[in-house]
Protein backbone atom coordinates (compact mmCIF):
# COMPACT_ATOMS: atom_id res chain seq x y z
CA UNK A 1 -3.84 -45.56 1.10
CA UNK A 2 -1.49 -44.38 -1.96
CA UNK A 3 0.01 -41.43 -0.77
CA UNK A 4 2.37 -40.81 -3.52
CA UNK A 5 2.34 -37.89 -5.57
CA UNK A 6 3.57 -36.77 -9.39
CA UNK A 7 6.54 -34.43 -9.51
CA UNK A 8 8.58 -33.12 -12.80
CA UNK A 9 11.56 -34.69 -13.56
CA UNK A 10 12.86 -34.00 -17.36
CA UNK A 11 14.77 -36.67 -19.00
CA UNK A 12 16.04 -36.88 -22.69
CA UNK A 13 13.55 -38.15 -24.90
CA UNK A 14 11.41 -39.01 -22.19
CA UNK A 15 7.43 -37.80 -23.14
CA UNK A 16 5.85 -34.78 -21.64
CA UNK A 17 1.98 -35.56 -21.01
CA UNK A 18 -0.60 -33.90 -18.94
CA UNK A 19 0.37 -35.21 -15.74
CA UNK A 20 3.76 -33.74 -15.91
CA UNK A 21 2.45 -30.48 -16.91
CA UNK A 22 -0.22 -30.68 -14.12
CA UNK A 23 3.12 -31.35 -11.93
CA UNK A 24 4.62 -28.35 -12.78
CA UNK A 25 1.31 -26.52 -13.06
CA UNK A 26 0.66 -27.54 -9.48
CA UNK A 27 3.71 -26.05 -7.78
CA UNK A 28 2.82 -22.87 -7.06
CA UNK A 29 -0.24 -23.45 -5.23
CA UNK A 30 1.64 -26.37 -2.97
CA UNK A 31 4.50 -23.90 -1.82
CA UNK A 32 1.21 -21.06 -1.71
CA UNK A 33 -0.46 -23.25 0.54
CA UNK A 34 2.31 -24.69 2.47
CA UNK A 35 2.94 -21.15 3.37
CA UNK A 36 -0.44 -20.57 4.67
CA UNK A 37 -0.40 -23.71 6.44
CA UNK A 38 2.46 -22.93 8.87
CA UNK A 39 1.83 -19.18 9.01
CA UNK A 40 -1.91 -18.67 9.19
CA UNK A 41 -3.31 -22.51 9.51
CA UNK A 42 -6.76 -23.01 8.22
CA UNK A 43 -6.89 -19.69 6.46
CA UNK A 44 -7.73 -19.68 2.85
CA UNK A 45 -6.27 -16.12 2.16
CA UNK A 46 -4.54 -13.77 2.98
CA UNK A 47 -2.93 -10.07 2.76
CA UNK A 48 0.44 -9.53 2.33
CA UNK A 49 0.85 -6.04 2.28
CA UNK A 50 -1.68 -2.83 0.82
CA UNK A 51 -5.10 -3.52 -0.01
CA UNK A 52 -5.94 -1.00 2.95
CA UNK A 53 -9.17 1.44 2.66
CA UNK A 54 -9.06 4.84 1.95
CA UNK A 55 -9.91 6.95 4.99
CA UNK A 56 -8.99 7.70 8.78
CA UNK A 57 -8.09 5.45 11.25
CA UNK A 58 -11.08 5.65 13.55
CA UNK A 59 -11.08 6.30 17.35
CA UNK A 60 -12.48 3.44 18.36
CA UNK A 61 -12.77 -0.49 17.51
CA UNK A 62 -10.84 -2.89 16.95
CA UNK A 63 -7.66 -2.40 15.08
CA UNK A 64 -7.74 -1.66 12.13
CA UNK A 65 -11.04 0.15 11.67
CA UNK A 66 -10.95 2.72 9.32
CA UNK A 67 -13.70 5.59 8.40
CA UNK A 68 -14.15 6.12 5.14
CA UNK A 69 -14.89 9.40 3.40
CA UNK A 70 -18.92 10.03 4.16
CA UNK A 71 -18.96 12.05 0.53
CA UNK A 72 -16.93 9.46 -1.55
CA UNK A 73 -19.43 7.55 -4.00
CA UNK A 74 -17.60 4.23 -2.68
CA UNK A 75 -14.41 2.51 -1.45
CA UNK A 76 -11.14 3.39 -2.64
CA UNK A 77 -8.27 -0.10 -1.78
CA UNK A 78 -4.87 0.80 -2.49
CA UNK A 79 -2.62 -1.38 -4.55
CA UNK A 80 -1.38 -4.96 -3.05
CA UNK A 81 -0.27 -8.22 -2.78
CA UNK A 82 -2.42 -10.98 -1.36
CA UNK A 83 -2.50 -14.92 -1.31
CA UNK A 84 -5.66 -16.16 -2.39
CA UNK A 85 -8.15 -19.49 -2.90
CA UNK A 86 -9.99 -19.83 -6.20
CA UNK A 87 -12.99 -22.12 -5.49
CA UNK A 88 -11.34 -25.19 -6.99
CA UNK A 89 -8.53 -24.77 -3.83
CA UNK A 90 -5.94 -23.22 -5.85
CA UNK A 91 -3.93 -20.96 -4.50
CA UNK A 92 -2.31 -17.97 -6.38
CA UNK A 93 -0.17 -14.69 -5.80
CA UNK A 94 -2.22 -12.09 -6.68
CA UNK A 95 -1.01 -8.42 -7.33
CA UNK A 96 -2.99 -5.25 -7.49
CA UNK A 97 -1.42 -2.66 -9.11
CA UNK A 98 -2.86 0.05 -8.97
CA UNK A 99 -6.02 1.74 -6.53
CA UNK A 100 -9.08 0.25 -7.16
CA UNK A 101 -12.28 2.03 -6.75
CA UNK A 102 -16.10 0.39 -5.32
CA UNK A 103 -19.02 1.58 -5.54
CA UNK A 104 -21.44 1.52 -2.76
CA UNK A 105 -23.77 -1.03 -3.38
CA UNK A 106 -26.82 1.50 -1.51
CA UNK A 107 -27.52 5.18 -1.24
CA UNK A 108 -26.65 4.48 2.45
CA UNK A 109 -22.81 5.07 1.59
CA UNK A 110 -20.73 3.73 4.43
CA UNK A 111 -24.14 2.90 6.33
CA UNK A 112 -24.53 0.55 4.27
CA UNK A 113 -24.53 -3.41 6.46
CA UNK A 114 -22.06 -5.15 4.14
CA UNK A 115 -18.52 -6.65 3.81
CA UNK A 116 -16.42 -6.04 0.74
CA UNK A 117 -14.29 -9.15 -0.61
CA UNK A 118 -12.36 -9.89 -3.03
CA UNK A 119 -12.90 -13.28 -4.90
CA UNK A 120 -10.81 -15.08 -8.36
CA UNK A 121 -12.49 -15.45 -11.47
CA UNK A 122 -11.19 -17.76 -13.93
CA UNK A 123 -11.69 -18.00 -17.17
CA UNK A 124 -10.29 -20.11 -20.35
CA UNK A 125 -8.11 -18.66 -22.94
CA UNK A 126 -8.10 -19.19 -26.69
CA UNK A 127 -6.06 -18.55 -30.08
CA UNK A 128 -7.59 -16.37 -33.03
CA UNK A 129 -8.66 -19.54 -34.55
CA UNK A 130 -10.86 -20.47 -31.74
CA UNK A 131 -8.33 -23.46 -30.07
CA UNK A 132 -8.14 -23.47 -26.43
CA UNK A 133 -4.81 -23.62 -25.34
CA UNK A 134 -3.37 -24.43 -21.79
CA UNK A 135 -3.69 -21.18 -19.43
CA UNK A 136 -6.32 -19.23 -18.02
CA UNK A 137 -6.71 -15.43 -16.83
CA UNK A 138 -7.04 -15.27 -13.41
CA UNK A 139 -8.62 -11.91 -12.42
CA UNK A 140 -9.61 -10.65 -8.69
CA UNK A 141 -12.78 -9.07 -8.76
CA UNK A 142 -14.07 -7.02 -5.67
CA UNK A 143 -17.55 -7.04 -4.69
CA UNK A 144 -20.13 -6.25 -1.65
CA UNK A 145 -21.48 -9.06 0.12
CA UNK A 146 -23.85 -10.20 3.06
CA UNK A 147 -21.52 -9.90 5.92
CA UNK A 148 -22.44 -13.51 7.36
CA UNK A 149 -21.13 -14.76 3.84
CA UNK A 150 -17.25 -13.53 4.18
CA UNK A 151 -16.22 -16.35 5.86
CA UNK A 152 -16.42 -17.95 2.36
CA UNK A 153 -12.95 -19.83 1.81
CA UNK A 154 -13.34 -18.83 -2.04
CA UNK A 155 -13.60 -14.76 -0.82
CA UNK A 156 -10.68 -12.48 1.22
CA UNK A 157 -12.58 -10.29 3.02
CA UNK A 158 -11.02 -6.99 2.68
CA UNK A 159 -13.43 -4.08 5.11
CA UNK A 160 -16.67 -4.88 6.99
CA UNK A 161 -18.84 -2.83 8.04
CA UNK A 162 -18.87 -2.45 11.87
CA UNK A 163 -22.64 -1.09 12.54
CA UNK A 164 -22.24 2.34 14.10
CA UNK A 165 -22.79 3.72 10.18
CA UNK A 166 -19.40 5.04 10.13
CA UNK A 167 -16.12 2.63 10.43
CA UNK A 168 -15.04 -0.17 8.28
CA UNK A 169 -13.30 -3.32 10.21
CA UNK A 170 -10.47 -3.83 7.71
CA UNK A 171 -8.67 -6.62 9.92
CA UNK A 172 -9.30 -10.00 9.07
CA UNK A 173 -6.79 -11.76 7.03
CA UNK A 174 -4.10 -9.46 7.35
CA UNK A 175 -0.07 -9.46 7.54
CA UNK A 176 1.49 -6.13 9.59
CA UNK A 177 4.95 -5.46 9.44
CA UNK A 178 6.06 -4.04 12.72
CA UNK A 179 6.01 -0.36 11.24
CA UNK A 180 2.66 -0.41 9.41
CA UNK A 181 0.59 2.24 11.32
CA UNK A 182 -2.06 -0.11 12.92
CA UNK A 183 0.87 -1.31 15.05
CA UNK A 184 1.63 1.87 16.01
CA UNK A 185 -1.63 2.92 17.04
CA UNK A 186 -1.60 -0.53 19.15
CA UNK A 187 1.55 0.90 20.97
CA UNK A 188 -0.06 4.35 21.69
CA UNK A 189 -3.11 2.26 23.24
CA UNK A 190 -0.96 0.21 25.34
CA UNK A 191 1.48 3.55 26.42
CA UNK A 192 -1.99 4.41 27.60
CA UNK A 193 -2.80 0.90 29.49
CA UNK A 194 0.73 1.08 31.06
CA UNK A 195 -0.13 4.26 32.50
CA UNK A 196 -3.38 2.97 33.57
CA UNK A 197 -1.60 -0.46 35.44
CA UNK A 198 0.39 2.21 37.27
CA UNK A 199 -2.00 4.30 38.05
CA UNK A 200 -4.76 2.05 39.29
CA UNK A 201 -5.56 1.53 43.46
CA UNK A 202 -5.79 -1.84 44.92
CA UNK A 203 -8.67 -3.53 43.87
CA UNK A 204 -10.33 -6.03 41.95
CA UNK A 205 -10.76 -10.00 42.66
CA UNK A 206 -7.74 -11.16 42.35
CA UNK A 207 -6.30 -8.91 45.12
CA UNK A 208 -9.43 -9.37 47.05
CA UNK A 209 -8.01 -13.08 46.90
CA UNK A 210 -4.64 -12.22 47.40
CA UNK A 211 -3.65 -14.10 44.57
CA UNK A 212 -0.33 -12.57 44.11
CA UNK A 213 -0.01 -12.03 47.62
CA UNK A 214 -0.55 -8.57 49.58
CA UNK A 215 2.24 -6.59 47.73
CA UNK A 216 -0.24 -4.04 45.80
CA UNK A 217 3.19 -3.24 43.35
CA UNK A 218 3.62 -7.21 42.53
CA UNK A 219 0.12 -6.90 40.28
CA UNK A 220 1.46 -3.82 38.81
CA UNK A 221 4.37 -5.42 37.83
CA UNK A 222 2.52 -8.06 36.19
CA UNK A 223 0.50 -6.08 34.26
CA UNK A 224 2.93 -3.73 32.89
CA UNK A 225 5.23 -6.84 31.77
CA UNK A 226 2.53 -8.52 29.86
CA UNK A 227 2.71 -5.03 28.45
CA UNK A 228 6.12 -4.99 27.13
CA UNK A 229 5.98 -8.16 26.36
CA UNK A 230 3.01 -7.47 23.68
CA UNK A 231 4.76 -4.89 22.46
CA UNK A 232 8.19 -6.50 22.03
CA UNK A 233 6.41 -9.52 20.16
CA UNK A 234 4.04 -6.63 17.79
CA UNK A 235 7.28 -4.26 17.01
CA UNK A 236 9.81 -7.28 16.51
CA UNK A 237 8.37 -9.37 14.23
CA UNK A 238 5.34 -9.37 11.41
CA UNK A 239 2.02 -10.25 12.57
CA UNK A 240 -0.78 -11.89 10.95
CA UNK A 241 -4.40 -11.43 12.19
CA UNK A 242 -4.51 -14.51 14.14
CA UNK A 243 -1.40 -14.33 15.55
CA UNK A 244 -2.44 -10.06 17.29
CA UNK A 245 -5.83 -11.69 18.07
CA UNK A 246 -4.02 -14.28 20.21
CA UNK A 247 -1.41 -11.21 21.30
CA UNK A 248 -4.17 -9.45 22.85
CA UNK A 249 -6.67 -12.35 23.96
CA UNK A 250 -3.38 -13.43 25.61
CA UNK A 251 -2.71 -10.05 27.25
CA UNK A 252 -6.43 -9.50 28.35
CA UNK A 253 -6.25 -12.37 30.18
CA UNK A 254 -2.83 -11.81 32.36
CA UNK A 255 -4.44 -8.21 33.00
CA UNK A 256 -7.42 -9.77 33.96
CA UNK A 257 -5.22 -11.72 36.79
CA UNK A 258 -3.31 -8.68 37.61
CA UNK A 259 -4.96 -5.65 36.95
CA UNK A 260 -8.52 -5.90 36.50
CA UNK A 261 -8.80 -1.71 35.22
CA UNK A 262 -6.38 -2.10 32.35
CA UNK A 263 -8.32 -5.48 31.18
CA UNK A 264 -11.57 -3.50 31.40
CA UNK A 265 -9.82 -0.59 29.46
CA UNK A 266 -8.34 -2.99 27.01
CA UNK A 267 -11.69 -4.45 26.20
CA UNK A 268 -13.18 -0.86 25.35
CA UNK A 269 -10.32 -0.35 22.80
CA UNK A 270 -12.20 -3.54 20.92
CA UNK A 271 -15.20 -2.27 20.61
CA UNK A 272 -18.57 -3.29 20.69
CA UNK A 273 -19.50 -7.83 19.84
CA UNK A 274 -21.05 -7.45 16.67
CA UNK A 275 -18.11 -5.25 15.48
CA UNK A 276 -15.00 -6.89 16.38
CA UNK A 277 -14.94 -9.05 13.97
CA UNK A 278 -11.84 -11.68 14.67
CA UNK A 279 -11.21 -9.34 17.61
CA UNK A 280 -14.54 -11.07 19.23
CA UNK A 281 -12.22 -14.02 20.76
CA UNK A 282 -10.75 -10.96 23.04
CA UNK A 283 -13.65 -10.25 24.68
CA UNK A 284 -14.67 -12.71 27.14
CA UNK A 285 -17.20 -15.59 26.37
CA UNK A 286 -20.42 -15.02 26.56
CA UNK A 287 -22.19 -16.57 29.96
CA UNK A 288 -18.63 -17.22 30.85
């Protein structure tokens, strides 16, 4: 198998043809996806910072979930930077200047069952004369979709409806830096859990089993650590979507062998199946 591969390398009087310029043209979408690879492996896109929904963060669901303005004729997504996948594989920094505004696709407003992505459209460029020359405009276009279609690797899913006619999932291929407000909302919730781990009476199965032994404060302990820890992990470093899924499957799971209360709480603060969206690998298996 040839596994070698064309790189730039200028030389006097040496001849520039197409393969050098695809070299060079083929750059940014190598470092692009080399970036993706060891960050967010086998996502397409993703969100670097802004692109968030206009509206309150909602009580419930998972995090993330926003709730829209019930009056506005659509959604409103702030300005941003995002990594994206055209639907030949290339990848490309995209910016968003400025807010961009969607109509609702229905008169159902935000009770309308849809997902809003974002998707590249290409398109060849060409002189006065009518000569094609070598670039292309590359513009992001935003659009409603059928929500089982979002998981297209061409389209960055940016809010999804979550059912109850109200929120908007908005995390799904996202980057948080540890002060972006979801994360704080996340530490509020587990303030709350802690209180709950310390609070709780002796029960569940695995002191039934005495896995931990008969030391009631020994689960407590537990739980409350896998606490901090989360929270260390969430307000020390940025977080992609995958990586706080994992952060919280990870935590539901060590409260689940401590504290069984605090797992059950931590499960409501997800939300309902159908409208976790990545959050569903929290929630235990089904049948399991």
């Amino acid at each position: 198998m040839d596994s070698s591969f064309a790189v730039f390398s200028p030389k006097e009087g040496a001849i520039v043809d197409q393969i050098s310029l695809q070299a060079i043209a083929d750059v940014p979408s190598i470092v692009l996806g080399a970036y993706l690879d060891s960050n967010v492996p086998g996502t397409g896109s993703l969100i670097l910072e802004g692109l968030e929904v206009a509206g309150d963060w909602a009580a419930g669901g998972p995090p993330g979930t926003k709730r829209p303005d019930p009056q506005s004729p659509g959604l409103r997504i702030s300005a941003g930077k995002a990594i994206m996948t055209d639907k030949e594989g290339r990848r490309f920094l995209v910016e968003i200047p400025e807010e961009m505004r969607v109509p609702w696709p229905t008169r159902n407003g935000p009770a309308v069952q849809a997902a809003l992505v974002m998707v590249l459209d290409s398109e060849d460029c060409f002189t006065g004369q009518g000569m094609r020359v070598c670039r292309e405009t590359i513009t992001p276009k935003l659009g409603f979709v059928d929500v089982q279609l979002k998981d297209k690797p061409y389209y960055l899913p940016i809010a999804v409806a979550t059912g109850n006619g109200q929120d908007w999932a908005t995390d799904f291929s996202r980057m948080y830096q540890p002060n972006h407000p979801v994360i704080s909302l996340l530490i509020k919730r587990f303030e709350k859990l802690e209180r709950t781990v310390w609070q709780a009476e002796p029960e569940g199965g695995v002191w039934d089993r005495e896995v931990l032994g008969k030391n009631w404060f020994r689960y407590q302990t537990v739980g409350a650590a896998a606490l901090q820890a989360t929270r260390a992990m969430l307000m020390t470093y940025p977080s992609s979507t995958k990586e706080r899924v994992f952060l919280l499957k990870t935590l539901r799971e060590q409260l689940q062998n401590s504290v069984e209360q605090a797992s059950t709480e931590l499960l409501q603060l997800i939300g309902s199946r159908d409208g976790a969206g990545p959050y569903v690998d929290v929630l235990p298996q089904v049948g399991g």
